[in-house]
Protein backbone atom coordinates (compact mmCIF):
# COMPACT_ATOMS: atom_id res chain seq x y z
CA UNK A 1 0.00 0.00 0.00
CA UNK A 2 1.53 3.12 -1.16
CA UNK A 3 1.77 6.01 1.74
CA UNK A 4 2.76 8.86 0.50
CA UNK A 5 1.25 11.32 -2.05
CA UNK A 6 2.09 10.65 -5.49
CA UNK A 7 2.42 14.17 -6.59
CA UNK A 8 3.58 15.97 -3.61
CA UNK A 9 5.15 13.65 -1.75
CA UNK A 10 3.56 14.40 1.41
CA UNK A 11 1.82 12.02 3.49
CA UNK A 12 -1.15 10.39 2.31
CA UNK A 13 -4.78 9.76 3.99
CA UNK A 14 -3.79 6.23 5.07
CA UNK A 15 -0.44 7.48 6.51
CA UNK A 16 -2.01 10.63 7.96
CA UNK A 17 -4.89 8.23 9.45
CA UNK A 18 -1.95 6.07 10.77
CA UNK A 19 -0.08 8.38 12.69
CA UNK A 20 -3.34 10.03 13.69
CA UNK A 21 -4.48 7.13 15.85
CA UNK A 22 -1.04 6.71 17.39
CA UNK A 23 -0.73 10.47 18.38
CA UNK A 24 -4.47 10.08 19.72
CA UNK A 25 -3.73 7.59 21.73
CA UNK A 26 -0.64 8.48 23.21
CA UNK A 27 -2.11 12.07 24.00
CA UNK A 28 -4.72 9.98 25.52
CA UNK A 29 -2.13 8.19 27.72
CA UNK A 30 -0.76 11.44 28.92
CA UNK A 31 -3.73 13.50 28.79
CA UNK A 32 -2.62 15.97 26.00
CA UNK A 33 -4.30 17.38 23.59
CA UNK A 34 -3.72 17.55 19.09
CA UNK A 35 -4.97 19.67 16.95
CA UNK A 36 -6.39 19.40 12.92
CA UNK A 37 -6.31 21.49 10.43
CA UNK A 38 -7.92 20.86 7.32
CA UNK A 39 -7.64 23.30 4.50
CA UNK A 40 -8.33 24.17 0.54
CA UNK A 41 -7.26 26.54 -1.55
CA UNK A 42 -9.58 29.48 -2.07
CA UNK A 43 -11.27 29.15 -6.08
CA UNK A 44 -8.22 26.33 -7.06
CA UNK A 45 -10.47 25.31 -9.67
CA UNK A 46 -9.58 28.93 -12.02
CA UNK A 47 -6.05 28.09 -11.67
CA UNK A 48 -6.90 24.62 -13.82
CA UNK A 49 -9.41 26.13 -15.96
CA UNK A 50 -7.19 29.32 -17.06
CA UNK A 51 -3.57 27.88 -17.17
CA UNK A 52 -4.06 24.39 -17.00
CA UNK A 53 -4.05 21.33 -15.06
CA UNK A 54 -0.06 21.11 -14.95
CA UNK A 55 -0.01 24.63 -13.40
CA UNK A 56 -2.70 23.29 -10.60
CA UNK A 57 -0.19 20.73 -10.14
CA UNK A 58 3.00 22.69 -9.70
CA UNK A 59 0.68 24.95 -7.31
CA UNK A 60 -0.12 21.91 -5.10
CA UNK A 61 3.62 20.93 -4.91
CA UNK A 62 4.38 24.34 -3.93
CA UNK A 63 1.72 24.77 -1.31
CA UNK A 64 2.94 21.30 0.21
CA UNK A 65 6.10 22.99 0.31
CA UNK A 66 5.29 25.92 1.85
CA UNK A 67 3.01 24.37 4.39
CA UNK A 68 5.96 21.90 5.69
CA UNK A 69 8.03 24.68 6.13
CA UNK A 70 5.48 26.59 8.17
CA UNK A 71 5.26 24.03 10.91
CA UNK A 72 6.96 21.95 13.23
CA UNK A 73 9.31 19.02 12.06
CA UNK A 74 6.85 16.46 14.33
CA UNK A 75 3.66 17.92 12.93
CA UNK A 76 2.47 16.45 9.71
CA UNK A 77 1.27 17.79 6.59
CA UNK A 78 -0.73 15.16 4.36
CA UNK A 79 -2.14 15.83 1.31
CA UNK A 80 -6.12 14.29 1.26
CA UNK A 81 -6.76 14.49 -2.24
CA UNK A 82 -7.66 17.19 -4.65
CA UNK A 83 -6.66 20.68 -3.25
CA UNK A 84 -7.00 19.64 0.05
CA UNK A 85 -4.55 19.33 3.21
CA UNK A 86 -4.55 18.67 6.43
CA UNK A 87 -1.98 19.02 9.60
CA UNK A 88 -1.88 17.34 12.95
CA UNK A 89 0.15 18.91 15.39
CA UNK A 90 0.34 16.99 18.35
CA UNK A 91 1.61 17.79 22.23
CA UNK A 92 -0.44 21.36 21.86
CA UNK A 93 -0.36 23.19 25.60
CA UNK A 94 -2.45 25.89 24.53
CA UNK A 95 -5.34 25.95 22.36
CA UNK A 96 -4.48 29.20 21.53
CA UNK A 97 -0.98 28.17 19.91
CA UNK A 98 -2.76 26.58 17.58
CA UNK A 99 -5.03 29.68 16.66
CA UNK A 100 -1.65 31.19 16.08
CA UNK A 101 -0.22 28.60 14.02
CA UNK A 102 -3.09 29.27 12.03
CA UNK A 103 -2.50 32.69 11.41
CA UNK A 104 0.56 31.94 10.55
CA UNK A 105 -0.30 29.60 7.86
CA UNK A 106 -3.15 33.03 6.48
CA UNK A 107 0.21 35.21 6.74
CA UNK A 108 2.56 32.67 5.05
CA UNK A 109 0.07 32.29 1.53
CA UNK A 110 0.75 36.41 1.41
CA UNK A 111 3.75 35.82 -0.21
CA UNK A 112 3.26 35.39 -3.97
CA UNK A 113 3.36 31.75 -5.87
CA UNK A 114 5.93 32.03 -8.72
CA UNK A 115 5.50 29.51 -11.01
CA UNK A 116 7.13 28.86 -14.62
CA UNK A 117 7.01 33.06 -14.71
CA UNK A 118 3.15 33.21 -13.69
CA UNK A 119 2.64 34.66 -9.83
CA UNK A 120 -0.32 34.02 -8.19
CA UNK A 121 -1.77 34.94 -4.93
CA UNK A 122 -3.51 31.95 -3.54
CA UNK A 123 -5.60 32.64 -0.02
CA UNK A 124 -6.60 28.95 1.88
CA UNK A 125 -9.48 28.59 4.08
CA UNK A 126 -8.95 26.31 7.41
CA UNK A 127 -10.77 24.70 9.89
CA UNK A 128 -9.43 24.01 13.43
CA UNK A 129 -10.68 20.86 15.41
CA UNK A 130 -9.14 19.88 18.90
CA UNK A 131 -8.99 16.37 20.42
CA UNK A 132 -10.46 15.78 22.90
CA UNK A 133 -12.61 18.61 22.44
CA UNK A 134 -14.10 18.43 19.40
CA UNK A 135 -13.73 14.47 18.72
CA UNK A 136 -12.22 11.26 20.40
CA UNK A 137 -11.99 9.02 17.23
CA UNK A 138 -10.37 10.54 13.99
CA UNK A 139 -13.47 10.28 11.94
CA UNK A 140 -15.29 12.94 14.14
CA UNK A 141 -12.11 15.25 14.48
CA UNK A 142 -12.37 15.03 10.92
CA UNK A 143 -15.80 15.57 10.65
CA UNK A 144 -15.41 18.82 13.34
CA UNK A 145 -12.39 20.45 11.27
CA UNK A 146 -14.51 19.81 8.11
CA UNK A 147 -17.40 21.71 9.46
CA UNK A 148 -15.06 24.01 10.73
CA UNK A 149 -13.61 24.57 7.48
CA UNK A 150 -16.47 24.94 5.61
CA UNK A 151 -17.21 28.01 8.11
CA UNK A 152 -14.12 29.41 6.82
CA UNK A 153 -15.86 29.48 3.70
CA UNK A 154 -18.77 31.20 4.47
CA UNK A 155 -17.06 34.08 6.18
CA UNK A 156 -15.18 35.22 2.79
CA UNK A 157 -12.25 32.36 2.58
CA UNK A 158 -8.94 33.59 3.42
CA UNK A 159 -9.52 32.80 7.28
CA UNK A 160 -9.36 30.46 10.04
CA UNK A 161 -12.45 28.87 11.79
CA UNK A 162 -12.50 26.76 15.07
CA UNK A 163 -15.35 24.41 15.37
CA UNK A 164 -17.53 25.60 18.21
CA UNK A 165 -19.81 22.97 19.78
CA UNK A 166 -22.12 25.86 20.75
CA UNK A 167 -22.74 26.20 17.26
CA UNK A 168 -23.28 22.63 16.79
CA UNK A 169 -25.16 21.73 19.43
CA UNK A 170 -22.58 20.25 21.51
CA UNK A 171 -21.15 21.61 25.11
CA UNK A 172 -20.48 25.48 26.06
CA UNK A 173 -18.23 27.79 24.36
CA UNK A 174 -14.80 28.39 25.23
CA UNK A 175 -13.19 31.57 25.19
CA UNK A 176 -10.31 31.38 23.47
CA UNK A 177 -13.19 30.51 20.07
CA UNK A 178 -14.61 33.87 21.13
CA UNK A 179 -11.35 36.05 20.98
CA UNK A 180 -9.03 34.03 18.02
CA UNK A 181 -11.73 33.48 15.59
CA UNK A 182 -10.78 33.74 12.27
CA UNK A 183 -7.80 36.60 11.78
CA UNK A 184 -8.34 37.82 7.82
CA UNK A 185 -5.07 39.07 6.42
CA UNK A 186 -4.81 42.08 4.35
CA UNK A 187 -3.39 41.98 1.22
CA UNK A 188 -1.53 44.05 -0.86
CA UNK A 189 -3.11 45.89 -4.19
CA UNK A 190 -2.68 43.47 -6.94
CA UNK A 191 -0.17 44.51 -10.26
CA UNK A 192 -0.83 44.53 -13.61
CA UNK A 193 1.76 42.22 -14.29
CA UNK A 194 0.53 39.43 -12.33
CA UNK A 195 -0.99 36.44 -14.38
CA UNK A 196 -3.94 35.21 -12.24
CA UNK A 197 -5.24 36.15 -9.05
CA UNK A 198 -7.27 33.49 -7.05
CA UNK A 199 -8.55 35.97 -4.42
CA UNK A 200 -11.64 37.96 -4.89
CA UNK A 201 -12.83 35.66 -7.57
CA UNK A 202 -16.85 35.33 -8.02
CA UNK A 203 -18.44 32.85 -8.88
CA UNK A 204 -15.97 30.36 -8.96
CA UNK A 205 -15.34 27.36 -6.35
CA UNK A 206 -13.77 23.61 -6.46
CA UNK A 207 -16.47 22.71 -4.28
């Protein structure tokens, strides 16, 4: 069985599910708690359908690449499929590290994509799930971050969501989702030089 990403070289879902279950139980054991983010690329669809599907690909490869070197070396960036990533990053003290890391991922996709000449400016939309918190089995940590995600969406893209069981219907809300929810970052002024621009795109979605 093949573990790894084909394209990117990243972790796959079956090695991301793998050493998901093995960080979720050993923060069980020691009562710690992990954190998932799963993201997309804001409108990745126009970069296929205006320069082509080998462009989408050397934008994937890139984002991998620039996600990896956002984080820390035991955290793991997996590809899922499609545009879409996800990171565990296990042994979290705070919850509100994570809402940083976050931002820091927003800040980090400022930074142009320069690619065979073409520059784009991609924006990602994430979703934040916590274990325990928001799930005890990966499927439902999944399922929170997914939700979470999809938030993201719904606020304008280019932002972070935390899943929030009072949203949900689950328990009460903390306040650390109350104060780091969703940081937008400002970007600068597009130039006239620059091929495609993902952001502020209508109309347009993978999903």
């Amino acid at each position: 069985m093949a573990y790894h990403d084909a394209l990117t070289h990243l972790p796959n879902r079956s090695l991301f599910n793998d050493r998901l279950n093995l960080e979720m139980t050993r923060a069980r054991r020691h009562q710690q708690r992990l954190a998932m983010l799963l993201l997309d690329l804001d409108h990745f669809k126009q970069v296929n359908d205006t320069l082509g599907h080998g462009m989408g690909d050397q934008l994937l490869q890139a984002v991998g690449e620039r996600l990896t070197g956002l984080v820390r070396k035991n955290d793991t960036v997996a590809r899922m499929g499609g545009d879409e990533f996800v990171l565990m990053l296990p042994e979290i003290t705070k919850p509100e590290d994570v809402a940083m890391v976050a931002e820091k991922i927003v800040e980090g996709f400022r930074t142009l994509f320069v690619l065979d000449g073409h520059e784009l400016l991609v924006t990602t939309s994430i979703g934040i799930a916590l274990y325990p918190d928001d799930g005890e089995e990966g499927d439902a940590l999944m399922k929170s971050a997914d939700i979470a995600m999809y938030r993201a969406k719904q606020q304008g893209r280019n932002n972070y969501q935390i899943h929030d069981h009072h949203l949900h219907g689950g328990g009460a809300n903390r306040n650390w989702r109350k104060t780091r929810q969703g940081k937008v970052a400002h970007r600068p002024k597009p130039t006239e030089d620059q091929t495609l621009i993902i952001e502020g795109q209508t109309g347009v979605d993978s999903h």
